[in-house]
N, C-alpha and C. Protein backbone atom coordinates (compact mmCIF):
# COMPACT_ATOMS: atom_id res chain seq x y z
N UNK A 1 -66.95 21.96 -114.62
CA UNK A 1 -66.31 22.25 -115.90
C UNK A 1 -64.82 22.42 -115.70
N UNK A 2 -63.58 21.91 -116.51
CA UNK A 2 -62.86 21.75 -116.43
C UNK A 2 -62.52 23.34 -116.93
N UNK A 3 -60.81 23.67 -116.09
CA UNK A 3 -60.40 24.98 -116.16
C UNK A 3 -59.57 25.28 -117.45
N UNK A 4 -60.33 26.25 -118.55
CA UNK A 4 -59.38 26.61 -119.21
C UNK A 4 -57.65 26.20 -119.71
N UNK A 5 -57.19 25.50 -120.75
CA UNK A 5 -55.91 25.54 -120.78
C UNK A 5 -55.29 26.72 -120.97
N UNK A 6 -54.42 27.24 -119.87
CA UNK A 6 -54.25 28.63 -120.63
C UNK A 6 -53.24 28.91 -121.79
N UNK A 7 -52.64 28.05 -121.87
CA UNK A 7 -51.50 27.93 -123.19
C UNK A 7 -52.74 28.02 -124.30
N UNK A 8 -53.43 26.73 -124.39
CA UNK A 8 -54.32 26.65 -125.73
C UNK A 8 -55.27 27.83 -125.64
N UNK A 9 -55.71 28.34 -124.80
CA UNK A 9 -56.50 29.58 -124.43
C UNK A 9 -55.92 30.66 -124.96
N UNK A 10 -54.42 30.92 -124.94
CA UNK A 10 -53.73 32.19 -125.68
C UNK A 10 -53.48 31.51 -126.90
N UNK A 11 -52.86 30.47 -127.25
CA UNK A 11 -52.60 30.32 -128.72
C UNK A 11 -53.99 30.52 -129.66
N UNK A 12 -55.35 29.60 -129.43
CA UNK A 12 -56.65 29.78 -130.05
C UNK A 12 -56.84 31.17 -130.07
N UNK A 13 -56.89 32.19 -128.76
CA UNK A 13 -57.81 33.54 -129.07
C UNK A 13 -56.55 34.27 -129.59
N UNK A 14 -55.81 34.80 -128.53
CA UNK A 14 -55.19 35.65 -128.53
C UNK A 14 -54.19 35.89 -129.96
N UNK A 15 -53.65 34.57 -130.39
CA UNK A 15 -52.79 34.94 -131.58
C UNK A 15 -53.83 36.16 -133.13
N UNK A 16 -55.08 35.32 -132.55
CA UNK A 16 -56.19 36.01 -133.90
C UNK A 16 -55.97 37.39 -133.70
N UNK A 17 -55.78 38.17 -132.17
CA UNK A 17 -55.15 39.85 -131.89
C UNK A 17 -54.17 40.10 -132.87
N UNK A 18 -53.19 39.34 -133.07
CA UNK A 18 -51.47 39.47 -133.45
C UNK A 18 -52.22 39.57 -135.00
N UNK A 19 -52.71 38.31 -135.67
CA UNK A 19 -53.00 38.53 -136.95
C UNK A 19 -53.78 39.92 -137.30
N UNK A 20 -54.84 40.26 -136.67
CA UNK A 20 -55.23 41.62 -136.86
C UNK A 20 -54.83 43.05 -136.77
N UNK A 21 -53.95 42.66 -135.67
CA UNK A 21 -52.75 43.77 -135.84
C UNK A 21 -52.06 44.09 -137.22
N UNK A 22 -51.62 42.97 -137.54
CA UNK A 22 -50.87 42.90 -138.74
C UNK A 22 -51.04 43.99 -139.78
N UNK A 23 -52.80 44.54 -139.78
CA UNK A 23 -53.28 45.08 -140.81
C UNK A 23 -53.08 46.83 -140.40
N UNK A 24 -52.79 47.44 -138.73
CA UNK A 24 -52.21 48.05 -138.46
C UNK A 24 -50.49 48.56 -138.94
N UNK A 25 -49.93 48.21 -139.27
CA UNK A 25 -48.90 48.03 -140.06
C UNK A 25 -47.99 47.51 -138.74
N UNK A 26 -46.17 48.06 -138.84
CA UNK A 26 -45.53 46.94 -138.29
C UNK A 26 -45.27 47.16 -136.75
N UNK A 27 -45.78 48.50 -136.33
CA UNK A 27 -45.62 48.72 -135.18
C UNK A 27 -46.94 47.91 -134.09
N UNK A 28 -48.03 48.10 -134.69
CA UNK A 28 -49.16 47.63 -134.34
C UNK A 28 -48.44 45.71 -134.28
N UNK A 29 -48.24 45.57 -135.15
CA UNK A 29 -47.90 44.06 -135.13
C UNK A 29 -47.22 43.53 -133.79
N UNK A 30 -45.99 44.20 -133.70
CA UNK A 30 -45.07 44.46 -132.81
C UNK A 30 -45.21 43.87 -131.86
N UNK A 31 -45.76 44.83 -131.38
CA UNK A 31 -47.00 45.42 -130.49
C UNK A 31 -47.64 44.36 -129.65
N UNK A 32 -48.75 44.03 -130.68
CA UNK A 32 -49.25 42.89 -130.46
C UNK A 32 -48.45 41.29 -130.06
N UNK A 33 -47.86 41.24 -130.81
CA UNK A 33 -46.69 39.90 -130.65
C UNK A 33 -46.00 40.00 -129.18
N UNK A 34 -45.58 41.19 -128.93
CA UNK A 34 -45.00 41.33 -127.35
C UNK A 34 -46.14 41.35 -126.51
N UNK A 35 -47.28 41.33 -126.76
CA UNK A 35 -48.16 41.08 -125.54
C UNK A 35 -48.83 39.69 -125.67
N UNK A 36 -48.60 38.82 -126.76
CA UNK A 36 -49.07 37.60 -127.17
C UNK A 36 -47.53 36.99 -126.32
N UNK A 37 -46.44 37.41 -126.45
CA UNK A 37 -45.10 36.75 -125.90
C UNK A 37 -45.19 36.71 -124.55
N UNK A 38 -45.82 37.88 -123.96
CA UNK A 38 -45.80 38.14 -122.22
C UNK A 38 -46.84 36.93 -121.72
N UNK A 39 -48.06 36.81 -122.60
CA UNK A 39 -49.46 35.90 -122.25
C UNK A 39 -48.45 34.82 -122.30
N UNK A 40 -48.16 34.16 -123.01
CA UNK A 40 -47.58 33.09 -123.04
C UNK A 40 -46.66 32.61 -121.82
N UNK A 41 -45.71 33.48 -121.88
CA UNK A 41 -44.33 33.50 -120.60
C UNK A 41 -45.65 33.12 -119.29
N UNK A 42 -46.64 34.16 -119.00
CA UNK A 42 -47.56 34.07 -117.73
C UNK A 42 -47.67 32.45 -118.21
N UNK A 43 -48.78 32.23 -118.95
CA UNK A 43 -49.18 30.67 -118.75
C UNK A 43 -48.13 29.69 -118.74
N UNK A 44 -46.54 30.08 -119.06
CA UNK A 44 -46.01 29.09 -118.93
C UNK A 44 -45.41 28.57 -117.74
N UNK A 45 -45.51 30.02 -116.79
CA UNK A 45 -45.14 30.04 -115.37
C UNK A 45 -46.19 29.15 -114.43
N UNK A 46 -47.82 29.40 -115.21
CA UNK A 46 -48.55 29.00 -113.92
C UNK A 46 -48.36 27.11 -114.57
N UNK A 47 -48.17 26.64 -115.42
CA UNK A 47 -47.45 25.24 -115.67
C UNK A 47 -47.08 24.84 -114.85
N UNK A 48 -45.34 25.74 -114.79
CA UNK A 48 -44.30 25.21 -114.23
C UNK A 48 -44.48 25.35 -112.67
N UNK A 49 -45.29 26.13 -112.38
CA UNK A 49 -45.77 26.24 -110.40
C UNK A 49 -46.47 24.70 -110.42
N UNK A 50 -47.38 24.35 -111.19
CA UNK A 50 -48.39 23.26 -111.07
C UNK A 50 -47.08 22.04 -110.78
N UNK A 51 -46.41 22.27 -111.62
CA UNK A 51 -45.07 21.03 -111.48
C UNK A 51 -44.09 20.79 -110.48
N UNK A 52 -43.99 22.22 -110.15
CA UNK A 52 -43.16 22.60 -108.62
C UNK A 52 -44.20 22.30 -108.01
N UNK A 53 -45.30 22.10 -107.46
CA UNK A 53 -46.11 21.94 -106.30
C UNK A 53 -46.22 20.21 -106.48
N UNK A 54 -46.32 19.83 -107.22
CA UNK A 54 -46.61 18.51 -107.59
C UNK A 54 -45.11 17.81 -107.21
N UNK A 55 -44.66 17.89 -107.59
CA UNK A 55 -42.77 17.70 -107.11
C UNK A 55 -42.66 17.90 -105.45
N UNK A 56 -42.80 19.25 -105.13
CA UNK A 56 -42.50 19.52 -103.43
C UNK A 56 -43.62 18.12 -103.06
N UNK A 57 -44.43 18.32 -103.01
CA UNK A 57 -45.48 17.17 -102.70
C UNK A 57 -44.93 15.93 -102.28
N UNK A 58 -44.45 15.45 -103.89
CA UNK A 58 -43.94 13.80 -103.77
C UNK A 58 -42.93 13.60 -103.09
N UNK A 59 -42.21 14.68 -102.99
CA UNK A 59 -40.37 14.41 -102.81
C UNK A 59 -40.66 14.77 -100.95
N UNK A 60 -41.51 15.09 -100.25
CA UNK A 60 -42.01 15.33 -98.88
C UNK A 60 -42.14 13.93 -98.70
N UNK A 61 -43.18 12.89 -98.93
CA UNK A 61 -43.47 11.53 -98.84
C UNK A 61 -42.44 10.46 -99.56
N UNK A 62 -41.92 10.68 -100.69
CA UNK A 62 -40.94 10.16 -101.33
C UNK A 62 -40.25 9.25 -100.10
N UNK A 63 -39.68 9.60 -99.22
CA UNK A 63 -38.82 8.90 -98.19
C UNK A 63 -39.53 7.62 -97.68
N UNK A 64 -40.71 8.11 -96.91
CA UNK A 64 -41.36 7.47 -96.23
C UNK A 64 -42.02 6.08 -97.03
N UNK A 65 -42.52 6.29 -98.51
CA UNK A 65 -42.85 5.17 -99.46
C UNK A 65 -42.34 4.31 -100.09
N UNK A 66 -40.92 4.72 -99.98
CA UNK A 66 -39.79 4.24 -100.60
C UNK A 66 -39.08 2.95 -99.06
N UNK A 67 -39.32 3.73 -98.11
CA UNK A 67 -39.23 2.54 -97.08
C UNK A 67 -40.29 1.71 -97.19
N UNK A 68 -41.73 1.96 -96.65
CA UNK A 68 -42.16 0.98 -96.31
C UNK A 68 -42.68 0.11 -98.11
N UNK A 69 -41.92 0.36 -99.44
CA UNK A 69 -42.19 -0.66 -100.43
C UNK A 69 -40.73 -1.43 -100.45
N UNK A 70 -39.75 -0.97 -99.57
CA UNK A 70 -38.32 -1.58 -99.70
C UNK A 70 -38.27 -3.27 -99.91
N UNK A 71 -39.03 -4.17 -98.94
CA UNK A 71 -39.08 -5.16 -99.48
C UNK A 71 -40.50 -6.08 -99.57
N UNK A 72 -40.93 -5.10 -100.32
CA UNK A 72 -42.49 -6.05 -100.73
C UNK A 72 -41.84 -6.47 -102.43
N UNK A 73 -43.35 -7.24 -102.68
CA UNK A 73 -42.99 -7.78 -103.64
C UNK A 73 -43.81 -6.21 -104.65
N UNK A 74 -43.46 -6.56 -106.16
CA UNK A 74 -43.07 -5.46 -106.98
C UNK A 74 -45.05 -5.47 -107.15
N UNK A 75 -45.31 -6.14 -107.28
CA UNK A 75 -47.39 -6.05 -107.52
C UNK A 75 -47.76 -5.03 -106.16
N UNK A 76 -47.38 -5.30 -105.54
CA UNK A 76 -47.79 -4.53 -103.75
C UNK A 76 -47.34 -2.82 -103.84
N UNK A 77 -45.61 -3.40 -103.84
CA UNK A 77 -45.42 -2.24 -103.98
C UNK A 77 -45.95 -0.97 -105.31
N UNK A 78 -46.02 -1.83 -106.33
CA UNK A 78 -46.72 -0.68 -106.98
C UNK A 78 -47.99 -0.66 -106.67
N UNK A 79 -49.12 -1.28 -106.00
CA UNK A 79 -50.40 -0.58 -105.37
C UNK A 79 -50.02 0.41 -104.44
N UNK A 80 -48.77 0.63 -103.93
CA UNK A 80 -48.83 1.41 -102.79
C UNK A 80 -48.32 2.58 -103.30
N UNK A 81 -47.43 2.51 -104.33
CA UNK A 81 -47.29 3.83 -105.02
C UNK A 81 -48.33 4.56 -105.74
N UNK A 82 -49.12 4.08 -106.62
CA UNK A 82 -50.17 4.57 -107.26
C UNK A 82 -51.21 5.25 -105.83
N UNK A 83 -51.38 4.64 -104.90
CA UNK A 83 -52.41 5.08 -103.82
C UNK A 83 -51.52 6.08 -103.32
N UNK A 84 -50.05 6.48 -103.11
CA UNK A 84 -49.54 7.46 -102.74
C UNK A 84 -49.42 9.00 -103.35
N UNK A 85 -49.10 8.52 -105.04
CA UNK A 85 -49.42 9.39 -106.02
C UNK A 85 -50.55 9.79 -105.85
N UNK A 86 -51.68 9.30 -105.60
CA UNK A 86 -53.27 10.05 -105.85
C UNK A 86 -53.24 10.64 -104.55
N UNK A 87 -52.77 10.91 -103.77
CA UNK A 87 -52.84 11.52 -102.42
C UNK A 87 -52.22 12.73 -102.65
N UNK A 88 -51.37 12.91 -103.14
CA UNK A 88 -50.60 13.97 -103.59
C UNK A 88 -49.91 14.62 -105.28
N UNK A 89 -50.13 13.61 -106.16
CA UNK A 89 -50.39 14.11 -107.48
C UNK A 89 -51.33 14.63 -107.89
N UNK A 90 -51.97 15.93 -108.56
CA UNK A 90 -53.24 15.92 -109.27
C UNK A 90 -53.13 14.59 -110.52
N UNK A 91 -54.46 14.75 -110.82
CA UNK A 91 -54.89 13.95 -112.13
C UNK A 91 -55.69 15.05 -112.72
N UNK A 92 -55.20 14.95 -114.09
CA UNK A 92 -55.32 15.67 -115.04
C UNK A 92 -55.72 14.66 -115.87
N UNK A 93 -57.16 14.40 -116.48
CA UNK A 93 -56.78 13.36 -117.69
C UNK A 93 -56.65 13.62 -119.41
């Protein structure tokens, strides 16, 4: 089973907290909204790690693929990129 999005995971549940707060009056709201803001900031960090790891990754091999596609022809060389990417990109579909 595929892992939770956690962005869509806080926007779907968590905002329904914030609306119920609401009925707390404006402190309760507040309240709520700054801990719906913090959820968010978290999931947007574990994103941006997924992208930094995915980056350090390519840019490690980057050198080495970039030589040996220097002079193939452009059909080759892009089989050899796509087989390099899956070695070290996730796929997400």
């Amino acid at each position: 089973m595929k892992e939770k999005d956690p962005v869509a995971w806080t926007k779907a549940e968590k905002t329904r907290e914030a609306l119920r707060a609401a009925t707390g009056g404006r402190e309760s709201l507040e309240t709520a909204l700054d801990r719906e803001r913090r959820r968010l900031m978290r999931a947007n960090e574990i994103r941006l790690e997924r992208y930094e790891r995915a980056a350090a990754g390519w840019a490690a091999i980057w050198p080495r693929v970039n030589r040996q596609n220097s002079n193939l022809p452009l059909s080759i060389s892009y089989r050899n990129l796509i087989a390099a990417a899956e070695g070290v990109l996730p796929y997400e579909p």
